[in-house]
Every structure is written in C-alpha cells, then in structure tokens.
Protein backbone atom coordinates (compact mmCIF):
# COMPACT_ATOMS: atom_id res chain seq x y z
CA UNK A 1 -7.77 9.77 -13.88
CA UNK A 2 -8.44 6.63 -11.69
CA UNK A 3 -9.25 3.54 -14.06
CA UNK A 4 -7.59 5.55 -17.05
CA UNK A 5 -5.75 2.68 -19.46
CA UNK A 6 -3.13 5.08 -20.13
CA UNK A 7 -1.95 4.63 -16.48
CA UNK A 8 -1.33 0.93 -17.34
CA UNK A 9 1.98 1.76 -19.53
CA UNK A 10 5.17 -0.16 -19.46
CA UNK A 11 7.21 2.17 -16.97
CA UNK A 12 9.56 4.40 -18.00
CA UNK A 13 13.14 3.50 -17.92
CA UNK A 14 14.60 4.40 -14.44
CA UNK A 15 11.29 3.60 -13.40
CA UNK A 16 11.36 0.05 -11.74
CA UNK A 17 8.55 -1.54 -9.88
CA UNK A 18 9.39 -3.53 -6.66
CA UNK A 19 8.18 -6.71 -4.95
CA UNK A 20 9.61 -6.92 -1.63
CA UNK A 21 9.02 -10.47 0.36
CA UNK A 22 7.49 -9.61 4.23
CA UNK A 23 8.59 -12.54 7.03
CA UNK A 24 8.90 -10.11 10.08
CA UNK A 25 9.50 -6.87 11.65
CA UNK A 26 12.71 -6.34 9.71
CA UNK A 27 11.33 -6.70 6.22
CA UNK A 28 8.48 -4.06 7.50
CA UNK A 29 11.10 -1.09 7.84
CA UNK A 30 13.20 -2.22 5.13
CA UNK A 31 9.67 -1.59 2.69
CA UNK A 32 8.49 1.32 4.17
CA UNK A 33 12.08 3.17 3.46
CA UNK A 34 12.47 1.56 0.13
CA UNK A 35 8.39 3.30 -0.33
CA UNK A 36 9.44 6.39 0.94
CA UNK A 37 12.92 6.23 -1.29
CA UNK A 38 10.41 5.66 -4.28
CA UNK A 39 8.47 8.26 -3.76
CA UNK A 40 10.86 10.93 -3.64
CA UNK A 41 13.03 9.48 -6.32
CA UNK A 42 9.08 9.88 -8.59
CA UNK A 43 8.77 13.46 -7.34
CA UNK A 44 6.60 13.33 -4.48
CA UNK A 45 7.04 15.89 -2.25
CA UNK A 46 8.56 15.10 1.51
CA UNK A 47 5.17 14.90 3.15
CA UNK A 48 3.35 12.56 0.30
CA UNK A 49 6.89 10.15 0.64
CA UNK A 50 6.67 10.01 4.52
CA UNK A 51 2.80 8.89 4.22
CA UNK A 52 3.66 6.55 1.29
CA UNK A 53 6.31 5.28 3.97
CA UNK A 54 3.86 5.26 7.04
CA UNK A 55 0.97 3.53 5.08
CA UNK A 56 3.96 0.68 3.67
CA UNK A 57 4.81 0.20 7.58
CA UNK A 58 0.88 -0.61 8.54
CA UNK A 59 0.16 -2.50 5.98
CA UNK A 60 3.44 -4.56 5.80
CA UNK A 61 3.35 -4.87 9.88
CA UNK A 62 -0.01 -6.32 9.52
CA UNK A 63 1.05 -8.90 7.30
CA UNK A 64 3.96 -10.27 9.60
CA UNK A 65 2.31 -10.28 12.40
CA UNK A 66 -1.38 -11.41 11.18
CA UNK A 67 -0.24 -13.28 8.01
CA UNK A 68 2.90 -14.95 8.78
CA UNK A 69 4.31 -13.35 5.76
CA UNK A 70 3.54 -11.75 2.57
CA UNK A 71 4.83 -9.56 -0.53
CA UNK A 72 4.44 -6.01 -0.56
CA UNK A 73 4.18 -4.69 -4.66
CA UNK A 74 5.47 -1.16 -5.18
CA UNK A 75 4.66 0.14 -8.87
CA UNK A 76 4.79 3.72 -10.55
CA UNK A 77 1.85 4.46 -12.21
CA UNK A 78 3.19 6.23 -14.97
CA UNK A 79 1.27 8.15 -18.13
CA UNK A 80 1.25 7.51 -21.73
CA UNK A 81 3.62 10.63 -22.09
CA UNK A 82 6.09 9.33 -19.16
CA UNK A 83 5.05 11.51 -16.68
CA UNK A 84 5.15 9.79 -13.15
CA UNK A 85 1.11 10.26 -11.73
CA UNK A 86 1.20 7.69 -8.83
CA UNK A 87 2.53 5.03 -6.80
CA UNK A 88 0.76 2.13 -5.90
CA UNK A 89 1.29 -0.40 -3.03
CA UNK A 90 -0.32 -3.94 -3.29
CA UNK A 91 -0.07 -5.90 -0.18
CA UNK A 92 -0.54 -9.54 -0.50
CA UNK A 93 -0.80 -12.41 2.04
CA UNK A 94 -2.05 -15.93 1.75
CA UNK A 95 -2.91 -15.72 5.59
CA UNK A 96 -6.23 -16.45 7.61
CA UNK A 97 -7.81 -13.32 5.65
CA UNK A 98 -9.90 -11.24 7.79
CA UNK A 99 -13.40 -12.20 9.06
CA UNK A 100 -15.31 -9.15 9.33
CA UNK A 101 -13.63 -6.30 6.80
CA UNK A 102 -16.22 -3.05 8.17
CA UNK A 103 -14.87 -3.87 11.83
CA UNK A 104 -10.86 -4.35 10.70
CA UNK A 105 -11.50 -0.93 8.87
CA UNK A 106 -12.41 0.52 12.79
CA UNK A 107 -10.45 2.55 14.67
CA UNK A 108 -9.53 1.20 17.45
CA UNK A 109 -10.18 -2.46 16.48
CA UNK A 110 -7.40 -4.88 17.24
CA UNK A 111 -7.17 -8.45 17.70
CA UNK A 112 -3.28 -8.42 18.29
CA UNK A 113 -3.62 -6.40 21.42
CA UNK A 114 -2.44 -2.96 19.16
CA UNK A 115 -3.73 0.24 18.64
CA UNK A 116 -5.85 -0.35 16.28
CA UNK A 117 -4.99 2.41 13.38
CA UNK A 118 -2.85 -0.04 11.06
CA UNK A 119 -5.90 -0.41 8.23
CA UNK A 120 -7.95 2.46 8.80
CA UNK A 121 -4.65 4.72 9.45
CA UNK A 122 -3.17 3.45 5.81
CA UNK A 123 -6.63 4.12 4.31
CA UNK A 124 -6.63 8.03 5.26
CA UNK A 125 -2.79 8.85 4.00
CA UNK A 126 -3.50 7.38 0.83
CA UNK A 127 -5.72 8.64 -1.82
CA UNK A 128 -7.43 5.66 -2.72
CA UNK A 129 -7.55 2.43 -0.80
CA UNK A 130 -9.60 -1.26 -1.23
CA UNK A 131 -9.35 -4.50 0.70
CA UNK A 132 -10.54 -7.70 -0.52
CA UNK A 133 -10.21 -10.71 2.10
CA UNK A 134 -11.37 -14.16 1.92
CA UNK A 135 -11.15 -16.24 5.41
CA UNK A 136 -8.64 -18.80 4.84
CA UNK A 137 -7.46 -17.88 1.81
CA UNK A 138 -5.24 -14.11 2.58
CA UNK A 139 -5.78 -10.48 2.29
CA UNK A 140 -5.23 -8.20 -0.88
CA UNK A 141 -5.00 -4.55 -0.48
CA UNK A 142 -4.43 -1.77 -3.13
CA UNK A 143 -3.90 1.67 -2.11
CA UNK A 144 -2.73 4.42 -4.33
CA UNK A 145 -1.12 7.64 -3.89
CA UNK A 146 -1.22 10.34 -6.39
CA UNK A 147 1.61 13.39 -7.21
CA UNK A 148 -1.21 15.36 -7.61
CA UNK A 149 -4.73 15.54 -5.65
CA UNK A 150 -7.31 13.44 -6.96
CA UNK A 151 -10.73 12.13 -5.65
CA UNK A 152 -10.92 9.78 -3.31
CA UNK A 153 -12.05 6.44 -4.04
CA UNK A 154 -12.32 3.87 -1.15
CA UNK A 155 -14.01 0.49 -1.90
C-alpha cells in the first residue's frame, strides 16, 4: 500500500539500492539499462522492466540536457516479510528548476526544441509519479513502479 511504513525496511540482502551520477547522454543509457537490469533481477516482468527503463531514459535525459547534471536514485521498495513490491526512481538536479510545472507536464511542450513526451511520457509508464521544482534551486521527481497493480497516485 502506497505510504505503508512497512515499505520503508532496510533492503534485503542482494537487494542494493543505486545512485548513479547524470553529466550527459552517456550516463542516460548507462541508468536506464542498469533500471531495466533492476527490475528484472526484482521480478518484474519484461514489459514493467522496459518501462522502468524508458521512464529512467526521460527523466535522466532531461536532467543532462536541462540540468547540466544530476543523480538518478534507484531503490527497491521491499516489505516487512522481504518480498520485493516496487522500485522507485528519484531524479535529482540542482538545475534552473522548472517555471511552470502544469505546462512541463504537457504533451507536446518543449523548450529544448524535443518532442515533448519526456515528463508526461515517464508519468504514464509508472504507477505513481510527483514533481516538485523550485526556479533556481533544481527539480525532484519520484516515480514508483509496482510488481503488482496498484492505484495510481500522481501529485
């Protein structure tokens, strides 16, 4: 259950979380296949790794090219009893943050001259997703995906 303390549990041996430092274009594929390597190594199926993997790419390629930089955070979210329930991404930056959040979150909406799916793309493969951004100060975004289905929470 989202919120649930027992989700907050040292991980279970063989269970290692991951910060992986982003500086460019390189760093982006190298943490979307260690995400994807993650997932299936937790159980996810194939399709649930690939999103993990697709959402780690967006999110990480915003931060080198928007940013300058960041760290991407990859942690199991494991249960009281061991058993693997999640995998969460944290991307952090301390770049120029993002002026206007509802607009970033639009499809479409670029200011790098891109398509435009990078935030709102990573928000619909994963099953829960928030972005907190302060101009001037970086960008912090959570996004979790779960082994099994659970409700979607996007704040």
């Amino acid at each position: 259950m989202p919120g649930d303390p027992s989700l907050h549990a040292p991980p279970h041996p063989g269970h290692c979380s991951l910060a992986i430092p982003i500086t460019g274009e390189r760093d982006v594929m190298h943490a979307a296949r260690k995400a994807r390597q993650m997932a299936e190594h937790l159980g996810f199926s194939r399709a649930q790794a690939y999103h993990v993997a697709t959402a780690t790419s967006e999110l990480t390629s915003n931060m080198a090219v928007h940013a300058g930089g960041g760290t991407l955070h990859l942690r199991p979210l494991i249960d009281t009893d061991g058993t693997v329930t999640g995998l969460e991404l944290k991307a952090e930056d301390q770049g120029p943050g993002i002026a206007d959040l509802e607009l970033a979150m639009t499809d479409g909406y670029s200011t790098a001259r891109r398509l435009g799916c990078g935030l709102p793309g990573a928000s619909r493969l994963m099953d829960e997703f928030s972005i907190r951004s302060t101009p001037g100060q970086g960008t912090r975004i959570k996004a979790i995906k779960w082994r099994h289905s659970r409700p979607a929470d996007r704040s």
